[in-house]
C-alpha atoms as a PDB file:
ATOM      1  CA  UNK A   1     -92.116 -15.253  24.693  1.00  0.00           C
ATOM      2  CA  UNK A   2     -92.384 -11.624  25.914  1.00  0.00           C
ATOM      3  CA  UNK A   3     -89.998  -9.038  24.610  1.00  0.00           C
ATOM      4  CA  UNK A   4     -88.865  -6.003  27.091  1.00  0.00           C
ATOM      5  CA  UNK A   5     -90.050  -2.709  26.101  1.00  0.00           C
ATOM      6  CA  UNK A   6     -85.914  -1.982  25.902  1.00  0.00           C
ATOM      7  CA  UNK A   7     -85.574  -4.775  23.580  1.00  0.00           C
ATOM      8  CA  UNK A   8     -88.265  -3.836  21.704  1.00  0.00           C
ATOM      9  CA  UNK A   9     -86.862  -0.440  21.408  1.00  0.00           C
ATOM     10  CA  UNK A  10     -83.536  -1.634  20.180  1.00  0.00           C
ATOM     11  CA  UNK A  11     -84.897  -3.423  17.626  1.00  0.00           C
ATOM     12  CA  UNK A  12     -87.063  -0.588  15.846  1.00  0.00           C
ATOM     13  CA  UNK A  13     -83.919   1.744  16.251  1.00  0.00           C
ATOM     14  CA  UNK A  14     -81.746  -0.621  14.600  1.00  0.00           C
ATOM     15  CA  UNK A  15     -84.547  -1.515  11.786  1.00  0.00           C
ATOM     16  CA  UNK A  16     -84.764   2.781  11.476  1.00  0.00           C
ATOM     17  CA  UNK A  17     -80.915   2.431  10.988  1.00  0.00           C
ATOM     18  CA  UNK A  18     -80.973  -0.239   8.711  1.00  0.00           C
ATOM     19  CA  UNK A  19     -83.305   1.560   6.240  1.00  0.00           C
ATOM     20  CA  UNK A  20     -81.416   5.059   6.310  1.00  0.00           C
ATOM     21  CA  UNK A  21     -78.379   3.298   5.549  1.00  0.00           C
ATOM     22  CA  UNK A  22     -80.277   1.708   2.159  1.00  0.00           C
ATOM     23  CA  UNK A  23     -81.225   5.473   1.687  1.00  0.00           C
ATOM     24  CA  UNK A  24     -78.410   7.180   1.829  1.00  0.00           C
ATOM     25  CA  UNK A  25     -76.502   3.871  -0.604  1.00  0.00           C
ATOM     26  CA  UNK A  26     -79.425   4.425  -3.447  1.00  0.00           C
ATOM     27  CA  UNK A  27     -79.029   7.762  -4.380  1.00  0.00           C
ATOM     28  CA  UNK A  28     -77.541   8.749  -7.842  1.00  0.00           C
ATOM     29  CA  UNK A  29     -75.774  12.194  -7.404  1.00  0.00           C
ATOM     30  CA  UNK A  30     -74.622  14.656  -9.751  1.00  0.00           C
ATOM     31  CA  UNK A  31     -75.730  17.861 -12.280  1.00  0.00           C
ATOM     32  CA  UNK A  32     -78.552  16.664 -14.107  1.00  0.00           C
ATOM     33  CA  UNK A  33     -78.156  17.035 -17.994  1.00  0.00           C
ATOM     34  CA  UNK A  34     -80.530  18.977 -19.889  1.00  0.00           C
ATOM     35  CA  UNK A  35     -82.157  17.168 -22.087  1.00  0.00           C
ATOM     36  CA  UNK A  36     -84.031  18.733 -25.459  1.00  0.00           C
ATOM     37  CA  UNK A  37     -85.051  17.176 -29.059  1.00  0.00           C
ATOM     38  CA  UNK A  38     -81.586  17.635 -32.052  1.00  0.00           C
ATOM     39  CA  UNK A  39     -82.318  20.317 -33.791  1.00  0.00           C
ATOM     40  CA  UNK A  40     -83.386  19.838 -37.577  1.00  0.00           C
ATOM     41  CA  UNK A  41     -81.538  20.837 -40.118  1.00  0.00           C
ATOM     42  CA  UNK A  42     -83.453  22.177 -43.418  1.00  0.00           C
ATOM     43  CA  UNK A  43     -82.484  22.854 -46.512  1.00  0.00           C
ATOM     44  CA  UNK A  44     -82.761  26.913 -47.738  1.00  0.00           C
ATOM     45  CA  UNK A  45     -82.881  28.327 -51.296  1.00  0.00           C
ATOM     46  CA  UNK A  46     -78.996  30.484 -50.973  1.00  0.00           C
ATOM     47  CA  UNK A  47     -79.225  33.541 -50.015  1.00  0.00           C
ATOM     48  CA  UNK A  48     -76.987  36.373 -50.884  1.00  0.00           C
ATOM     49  CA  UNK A  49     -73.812  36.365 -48.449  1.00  0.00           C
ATOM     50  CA  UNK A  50     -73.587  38.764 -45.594  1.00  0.00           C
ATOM     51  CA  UNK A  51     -70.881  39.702 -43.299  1.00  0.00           C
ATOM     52  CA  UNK A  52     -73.140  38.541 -40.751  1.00  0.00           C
ATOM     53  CA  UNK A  53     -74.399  35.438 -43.083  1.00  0.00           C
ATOM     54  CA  UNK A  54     -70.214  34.460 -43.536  1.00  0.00           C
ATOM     55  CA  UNK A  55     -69.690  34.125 -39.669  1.00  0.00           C
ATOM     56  CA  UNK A  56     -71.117  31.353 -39.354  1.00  0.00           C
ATOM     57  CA  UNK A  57     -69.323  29.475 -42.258  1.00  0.00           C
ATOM     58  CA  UNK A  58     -66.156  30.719 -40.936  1.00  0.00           C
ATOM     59  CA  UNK A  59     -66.475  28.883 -37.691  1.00  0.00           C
ATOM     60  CA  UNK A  60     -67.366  25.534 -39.611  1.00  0.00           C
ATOM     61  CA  UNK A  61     -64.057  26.304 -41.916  1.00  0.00           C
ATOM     62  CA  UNK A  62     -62.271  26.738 -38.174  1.00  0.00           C
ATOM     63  CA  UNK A  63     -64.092  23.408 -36.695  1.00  0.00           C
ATOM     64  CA  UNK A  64     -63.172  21.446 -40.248  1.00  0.00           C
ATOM     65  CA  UNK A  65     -59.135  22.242 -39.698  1.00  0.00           C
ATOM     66  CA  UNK A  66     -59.572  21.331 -36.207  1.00  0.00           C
ATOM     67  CA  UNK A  67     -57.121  18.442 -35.433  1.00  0.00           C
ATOM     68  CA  UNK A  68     -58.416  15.383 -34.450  1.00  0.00           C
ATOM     69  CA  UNK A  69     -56.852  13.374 -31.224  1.00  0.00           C
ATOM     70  CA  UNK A  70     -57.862  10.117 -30.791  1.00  0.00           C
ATOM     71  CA  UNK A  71     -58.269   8.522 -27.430  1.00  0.00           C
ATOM     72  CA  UNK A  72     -55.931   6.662 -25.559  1.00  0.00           C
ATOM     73  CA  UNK A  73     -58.396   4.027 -23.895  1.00  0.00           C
ATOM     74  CA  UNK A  74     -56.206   1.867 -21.588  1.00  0.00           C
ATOM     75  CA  UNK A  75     -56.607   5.751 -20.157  1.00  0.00           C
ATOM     76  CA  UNK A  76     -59.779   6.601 -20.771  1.00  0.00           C
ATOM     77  CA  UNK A  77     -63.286   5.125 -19.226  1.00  0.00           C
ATOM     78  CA  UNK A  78     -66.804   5.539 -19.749  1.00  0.00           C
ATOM     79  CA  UNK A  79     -68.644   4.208 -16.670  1.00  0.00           C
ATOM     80  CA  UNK A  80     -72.142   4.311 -14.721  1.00  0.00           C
ATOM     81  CA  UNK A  81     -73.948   3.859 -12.162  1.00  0.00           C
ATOM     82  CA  UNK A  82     -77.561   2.650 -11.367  1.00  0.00           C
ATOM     83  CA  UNK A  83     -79.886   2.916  -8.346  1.00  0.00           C
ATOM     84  CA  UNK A  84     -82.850   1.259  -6.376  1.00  0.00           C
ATOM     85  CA  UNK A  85     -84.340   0.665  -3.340  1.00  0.00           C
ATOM     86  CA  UNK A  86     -82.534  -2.046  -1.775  1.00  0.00           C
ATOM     87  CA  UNK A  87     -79.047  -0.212  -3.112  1.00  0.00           C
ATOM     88  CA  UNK A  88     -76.888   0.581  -6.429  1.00  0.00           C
ATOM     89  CA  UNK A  89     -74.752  -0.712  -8.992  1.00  0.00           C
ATOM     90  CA  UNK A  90     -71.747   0.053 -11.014  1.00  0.00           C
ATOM     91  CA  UNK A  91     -71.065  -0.653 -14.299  1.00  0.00           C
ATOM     92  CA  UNK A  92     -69.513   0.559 -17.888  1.00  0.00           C
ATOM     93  CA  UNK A  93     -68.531  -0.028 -21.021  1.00  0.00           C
ATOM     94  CA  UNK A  94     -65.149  -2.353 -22.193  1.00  0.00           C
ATOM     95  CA  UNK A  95     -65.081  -1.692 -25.793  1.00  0.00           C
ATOM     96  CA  UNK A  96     -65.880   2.385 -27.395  1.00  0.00           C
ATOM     97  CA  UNK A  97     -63.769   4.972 -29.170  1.00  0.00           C
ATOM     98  CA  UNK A  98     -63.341   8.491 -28.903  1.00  0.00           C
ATOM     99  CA  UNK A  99     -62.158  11.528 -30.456  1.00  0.00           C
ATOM    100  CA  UNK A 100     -61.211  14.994 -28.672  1.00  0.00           C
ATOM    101  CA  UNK A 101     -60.999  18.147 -31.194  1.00  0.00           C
ATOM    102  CA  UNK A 102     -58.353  20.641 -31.220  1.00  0.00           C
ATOM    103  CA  UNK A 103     -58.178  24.071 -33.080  1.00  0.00           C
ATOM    104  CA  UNK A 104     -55.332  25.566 -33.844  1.00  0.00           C
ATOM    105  CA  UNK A 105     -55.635  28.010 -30.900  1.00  0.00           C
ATOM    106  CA  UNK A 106     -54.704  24.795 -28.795  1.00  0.00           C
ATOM    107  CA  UNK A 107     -58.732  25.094 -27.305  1.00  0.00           C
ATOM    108  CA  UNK A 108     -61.389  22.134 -27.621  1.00  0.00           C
ATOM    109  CA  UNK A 109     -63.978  22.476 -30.229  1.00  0.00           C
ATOM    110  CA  UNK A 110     -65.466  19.015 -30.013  1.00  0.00           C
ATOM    111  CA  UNK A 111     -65.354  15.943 -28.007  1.00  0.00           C
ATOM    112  CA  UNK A 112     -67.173  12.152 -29.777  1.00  0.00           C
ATOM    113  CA  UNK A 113     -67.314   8.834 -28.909  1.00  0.00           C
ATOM    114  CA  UNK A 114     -68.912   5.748 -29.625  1.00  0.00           C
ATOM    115  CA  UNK A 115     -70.247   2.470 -28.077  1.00  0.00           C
ATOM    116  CA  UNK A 116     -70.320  -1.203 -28.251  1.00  0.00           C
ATOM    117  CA  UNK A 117     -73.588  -2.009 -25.851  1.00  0.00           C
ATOM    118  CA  UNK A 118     -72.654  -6.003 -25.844  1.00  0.00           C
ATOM    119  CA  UNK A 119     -69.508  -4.859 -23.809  1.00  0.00           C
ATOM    120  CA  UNK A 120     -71.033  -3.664 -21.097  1.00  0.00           C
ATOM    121  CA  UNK A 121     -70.093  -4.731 -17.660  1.00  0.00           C
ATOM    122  CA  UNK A 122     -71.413  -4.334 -13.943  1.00  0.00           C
ATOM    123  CA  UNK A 123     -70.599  -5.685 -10.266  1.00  0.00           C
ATOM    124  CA  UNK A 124     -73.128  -8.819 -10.937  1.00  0.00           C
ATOM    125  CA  UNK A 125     -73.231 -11.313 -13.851  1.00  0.00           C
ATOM    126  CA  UNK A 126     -76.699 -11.386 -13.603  1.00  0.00           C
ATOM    127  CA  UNK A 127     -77.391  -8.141 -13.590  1.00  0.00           C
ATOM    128  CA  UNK A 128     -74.972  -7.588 -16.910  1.00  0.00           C
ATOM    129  CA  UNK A 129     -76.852  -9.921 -18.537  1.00  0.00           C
ATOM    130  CA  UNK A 130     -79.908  -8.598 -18.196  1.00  0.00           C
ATOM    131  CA  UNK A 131     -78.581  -5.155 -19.266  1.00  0.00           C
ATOM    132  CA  UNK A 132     -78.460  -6.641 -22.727  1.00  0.00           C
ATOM    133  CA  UNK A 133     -81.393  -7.707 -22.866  1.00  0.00           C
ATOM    134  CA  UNK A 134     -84.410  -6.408 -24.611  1.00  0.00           C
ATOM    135  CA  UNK A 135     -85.705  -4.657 -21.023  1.00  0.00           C
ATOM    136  CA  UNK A 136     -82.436  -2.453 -21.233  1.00  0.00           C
ATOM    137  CA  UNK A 137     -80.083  -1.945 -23.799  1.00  0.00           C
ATOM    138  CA  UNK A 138     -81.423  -4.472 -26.228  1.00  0.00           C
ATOM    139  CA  UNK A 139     -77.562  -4.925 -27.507  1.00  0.00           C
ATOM    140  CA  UNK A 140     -78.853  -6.752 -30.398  1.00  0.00           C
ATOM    141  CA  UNK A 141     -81.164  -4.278 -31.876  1.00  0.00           C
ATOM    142  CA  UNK A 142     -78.838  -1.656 -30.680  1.00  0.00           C
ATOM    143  CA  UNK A 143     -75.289  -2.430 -30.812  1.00  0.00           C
ATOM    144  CA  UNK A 144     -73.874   0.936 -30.936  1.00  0.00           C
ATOM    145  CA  UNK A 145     -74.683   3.950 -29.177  1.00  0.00           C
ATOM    146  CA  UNK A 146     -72.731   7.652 -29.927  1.00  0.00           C
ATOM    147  CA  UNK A 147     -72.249  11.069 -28.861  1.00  0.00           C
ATOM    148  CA  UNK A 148     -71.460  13.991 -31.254  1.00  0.00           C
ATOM    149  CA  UNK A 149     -70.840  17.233 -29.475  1.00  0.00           C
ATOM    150  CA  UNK A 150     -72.228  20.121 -31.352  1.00  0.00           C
ATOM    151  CA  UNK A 151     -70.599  22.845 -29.367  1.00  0.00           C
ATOM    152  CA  UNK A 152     -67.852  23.100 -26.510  1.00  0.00           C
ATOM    153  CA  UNK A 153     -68.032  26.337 -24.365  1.00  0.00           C
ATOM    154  CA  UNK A 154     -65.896  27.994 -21.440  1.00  0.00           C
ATOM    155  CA  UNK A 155     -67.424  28.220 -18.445  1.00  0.00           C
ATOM    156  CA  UNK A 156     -70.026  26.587 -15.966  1.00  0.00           C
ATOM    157  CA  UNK A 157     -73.089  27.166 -13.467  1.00  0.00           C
ATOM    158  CA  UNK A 158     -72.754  23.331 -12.020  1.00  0.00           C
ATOM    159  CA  UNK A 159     -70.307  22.472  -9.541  1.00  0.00           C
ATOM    160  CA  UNK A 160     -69.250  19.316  -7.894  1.00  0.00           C
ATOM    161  CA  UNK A 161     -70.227  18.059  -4.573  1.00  0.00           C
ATOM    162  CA  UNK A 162     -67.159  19.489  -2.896  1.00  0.00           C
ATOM    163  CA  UNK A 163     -68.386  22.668  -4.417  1.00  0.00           C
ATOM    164  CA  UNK A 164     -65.482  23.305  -7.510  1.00  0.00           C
ATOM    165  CA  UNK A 165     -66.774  24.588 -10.875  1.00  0.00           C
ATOM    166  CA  UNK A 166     -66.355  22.546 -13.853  1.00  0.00           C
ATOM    167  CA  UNK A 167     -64.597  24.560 -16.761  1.00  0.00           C
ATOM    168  CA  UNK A 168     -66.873  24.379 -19.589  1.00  0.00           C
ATOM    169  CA  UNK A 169     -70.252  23.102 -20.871  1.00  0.00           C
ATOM    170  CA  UNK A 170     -70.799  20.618 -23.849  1.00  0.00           C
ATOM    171  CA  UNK A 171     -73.890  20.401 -25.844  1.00  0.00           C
ATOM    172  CA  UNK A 172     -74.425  17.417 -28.699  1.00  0.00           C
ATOM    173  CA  UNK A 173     -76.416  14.916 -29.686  1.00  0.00           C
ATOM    174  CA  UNK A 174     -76.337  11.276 -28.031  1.00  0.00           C
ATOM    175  CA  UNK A 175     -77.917   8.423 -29.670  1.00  0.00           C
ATOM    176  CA  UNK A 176     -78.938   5.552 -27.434  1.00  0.00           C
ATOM    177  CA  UNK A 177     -81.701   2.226 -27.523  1.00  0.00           C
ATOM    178  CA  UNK A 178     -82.364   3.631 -31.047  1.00  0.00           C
ATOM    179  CA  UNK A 179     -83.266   7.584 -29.875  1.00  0.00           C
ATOM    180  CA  UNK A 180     -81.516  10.666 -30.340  1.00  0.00           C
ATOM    181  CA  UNK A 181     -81.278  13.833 -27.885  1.00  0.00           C
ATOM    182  CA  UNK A 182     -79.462  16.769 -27.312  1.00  0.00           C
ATOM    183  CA  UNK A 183     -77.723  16.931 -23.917  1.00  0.00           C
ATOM    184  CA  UNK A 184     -76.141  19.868 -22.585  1.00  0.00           C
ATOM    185  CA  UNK A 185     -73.858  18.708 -19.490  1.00  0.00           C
ATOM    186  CA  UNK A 186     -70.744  20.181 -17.520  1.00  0.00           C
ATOM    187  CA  UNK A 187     -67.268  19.370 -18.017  1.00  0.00           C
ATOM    188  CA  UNK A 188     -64.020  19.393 -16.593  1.00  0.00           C
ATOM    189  CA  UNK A 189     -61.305  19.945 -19.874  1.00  0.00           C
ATOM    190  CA  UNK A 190     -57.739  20.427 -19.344  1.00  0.00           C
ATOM    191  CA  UNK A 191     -55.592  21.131 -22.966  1.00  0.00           C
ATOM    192  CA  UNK A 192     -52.591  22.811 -21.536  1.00  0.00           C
ATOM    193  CA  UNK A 193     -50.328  19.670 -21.316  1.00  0.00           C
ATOM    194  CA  UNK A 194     -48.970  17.078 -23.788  1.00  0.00           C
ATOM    195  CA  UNK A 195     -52.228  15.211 -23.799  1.00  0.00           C
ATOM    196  CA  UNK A 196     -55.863  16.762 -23.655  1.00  0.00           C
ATOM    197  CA  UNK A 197     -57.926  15.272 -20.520  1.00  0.00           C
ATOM    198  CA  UNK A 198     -61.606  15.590 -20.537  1.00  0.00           C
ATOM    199  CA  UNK A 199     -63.889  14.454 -17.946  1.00  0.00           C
ATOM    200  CA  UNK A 200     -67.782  14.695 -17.130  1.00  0.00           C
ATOM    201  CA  UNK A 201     -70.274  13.197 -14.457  1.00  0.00           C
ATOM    202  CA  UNK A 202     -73.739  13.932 -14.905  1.00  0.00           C
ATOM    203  CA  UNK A 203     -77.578  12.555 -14.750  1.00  0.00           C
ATOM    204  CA  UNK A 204     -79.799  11.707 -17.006  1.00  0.00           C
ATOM    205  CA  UNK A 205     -83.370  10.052 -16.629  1.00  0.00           C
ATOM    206  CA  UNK A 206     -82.946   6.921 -18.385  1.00  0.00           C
ATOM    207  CA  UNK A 207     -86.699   6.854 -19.769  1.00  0.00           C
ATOM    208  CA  UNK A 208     -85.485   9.417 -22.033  1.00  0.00           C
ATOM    209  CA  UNK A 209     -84.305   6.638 -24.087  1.00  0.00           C
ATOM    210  CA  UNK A 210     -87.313   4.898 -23.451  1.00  0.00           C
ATOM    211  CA  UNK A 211     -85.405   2.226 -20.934  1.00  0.00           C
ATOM    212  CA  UNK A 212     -88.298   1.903 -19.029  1.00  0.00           C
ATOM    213  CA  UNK A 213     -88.125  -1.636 -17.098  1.00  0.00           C
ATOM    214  CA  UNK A 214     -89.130  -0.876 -13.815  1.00  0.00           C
ATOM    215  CA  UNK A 215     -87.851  -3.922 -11.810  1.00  0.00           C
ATOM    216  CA  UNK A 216     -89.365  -6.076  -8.660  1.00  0.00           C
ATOM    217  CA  UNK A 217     -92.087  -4.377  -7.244  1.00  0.00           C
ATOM    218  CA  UNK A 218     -90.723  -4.282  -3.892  1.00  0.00           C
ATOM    219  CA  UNK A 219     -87.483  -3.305  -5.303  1.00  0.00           C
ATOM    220  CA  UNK A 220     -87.690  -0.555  -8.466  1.00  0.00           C
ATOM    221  CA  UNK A 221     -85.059   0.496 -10.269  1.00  0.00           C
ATOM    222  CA  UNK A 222     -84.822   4.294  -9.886  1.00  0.00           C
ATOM    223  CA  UNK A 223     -85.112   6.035 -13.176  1.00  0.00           C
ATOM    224  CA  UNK A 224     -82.019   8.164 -12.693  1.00  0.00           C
ATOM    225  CA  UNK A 225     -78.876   7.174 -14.097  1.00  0.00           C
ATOM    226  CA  UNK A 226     -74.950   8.809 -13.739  1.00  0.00           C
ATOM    227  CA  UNK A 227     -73.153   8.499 -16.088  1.00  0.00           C
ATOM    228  CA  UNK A 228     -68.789   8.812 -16.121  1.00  0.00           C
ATOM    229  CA  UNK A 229     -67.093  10.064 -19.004  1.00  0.00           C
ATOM    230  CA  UNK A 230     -63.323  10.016 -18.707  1.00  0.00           C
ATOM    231  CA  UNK A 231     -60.707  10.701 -21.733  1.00  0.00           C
ATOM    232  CA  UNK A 232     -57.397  10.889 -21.884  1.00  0.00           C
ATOM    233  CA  UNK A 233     -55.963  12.209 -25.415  1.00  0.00           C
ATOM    234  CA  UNK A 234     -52.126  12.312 -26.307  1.00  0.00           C
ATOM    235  CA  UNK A 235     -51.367  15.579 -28.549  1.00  0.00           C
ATOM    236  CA  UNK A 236     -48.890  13.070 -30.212  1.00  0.00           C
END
């Protein structure tokens, strides 16, 4: 059977299509967290105190009277979503806890949650199950993972893809698949009502965990993860 050199044609322009589509579906978008090791902490003989030496312990009086809000999770979400070739996936987590705090100048000093891995969830059954497994999350080695923020600042270089600035940058340290970093990621935080909402969206190579499973090998699993933070925290 001969094919026309139209037909022909048709068919390479729709194959073209068909594999910009799959292109443009497989990409994981958002600021990219940066990603360093937790600092150490080491113990020092005491030193005599300083005005400049009592500044510091001040602020960790201030962050110890903070008031502690805890999360109202039919409200709140933590969510994610995973790439590869042939498309992506969404996913989360059903069962965590979380903690926004507040000092008494009504502004955010800290924001910590943590996670039961056997609840997570995605679009396929399959694919959640696998997730627990020892090639991902290994939920049975690892049954909890947590994030301690270490610092909660004003202001932000990133913006989202509509081009709006987020409102302040958190740093802390997130423990996941038995490994601890320090991330330093964008924010959107809102305190001025009757509950504090915080919010972040942001990328993070998952390898830095060491989650390394690659997938098929004509369909990899992109390395690049985003991950959805969203907390809503009644001020009574």
């Amino acid at each position: 059977m001969k094919i026309s050199k139209n037909v022909l044609g048709a068919l390479v322009a729709l194959s073209f299509a068909g594999v910009t589509l799959t292109a443009c579906d497989n990409e994981v978008k958002g600021p990219k967290a940066e990603v360093s090791e937790p600092e150490k902490v080491e113990e020092k003989a005491e030193a005599p105190k300083t005005e400049e030496a009592e500044k510091p312990a001040a602020a960790a009086e201030e962050k110890a009277a903070a008031k502690e809000l805890a999360i109202n999770k039919e409200a709140s979400k933590i969510e994610f979503t995973g790439a590869k070739i042939t498309g992506k996936h969404d996913g989360g987590f059903k069962d965590f806890d979380g903690k926004i705090m507040v000092g008494e100048d009504g502004k955010v000093q800290g924001v910590n949650f943590t996670v039961n891995t056997k609840s997570v969830f995605t679009d396929q059954e399959k694919l959640t199950g696998h997730l627990q497994s020892a090639d991902f999350f290994d939920v049975e080695k690892f049954p909890e993972a947590k994030f301690e923020s270490t610092s909660v600042k004003e202001g932000s270089d990133a913006k989202t893809e509509d081009g709006k600035a987020y409102s302040h940058t958190v740093e802390g340290n997130m423990t996941l698949h038995g490994i601890t970093k320090k991330l330093a990621f964008p924010a959107h935080i809102d305190a001025s009502g009757d509950k504090v909402v915080a919010s972040t969206d942001f990328v993070i190579d998952r390898s830095t965990f060491d989650i390394v499973y690659k997938g098929k090998p004509d369909d990899l699993i992109k390395q690049e993860v985003q991950l959805r933070v969203n907390f809503e925290a009644p001020k009574q």
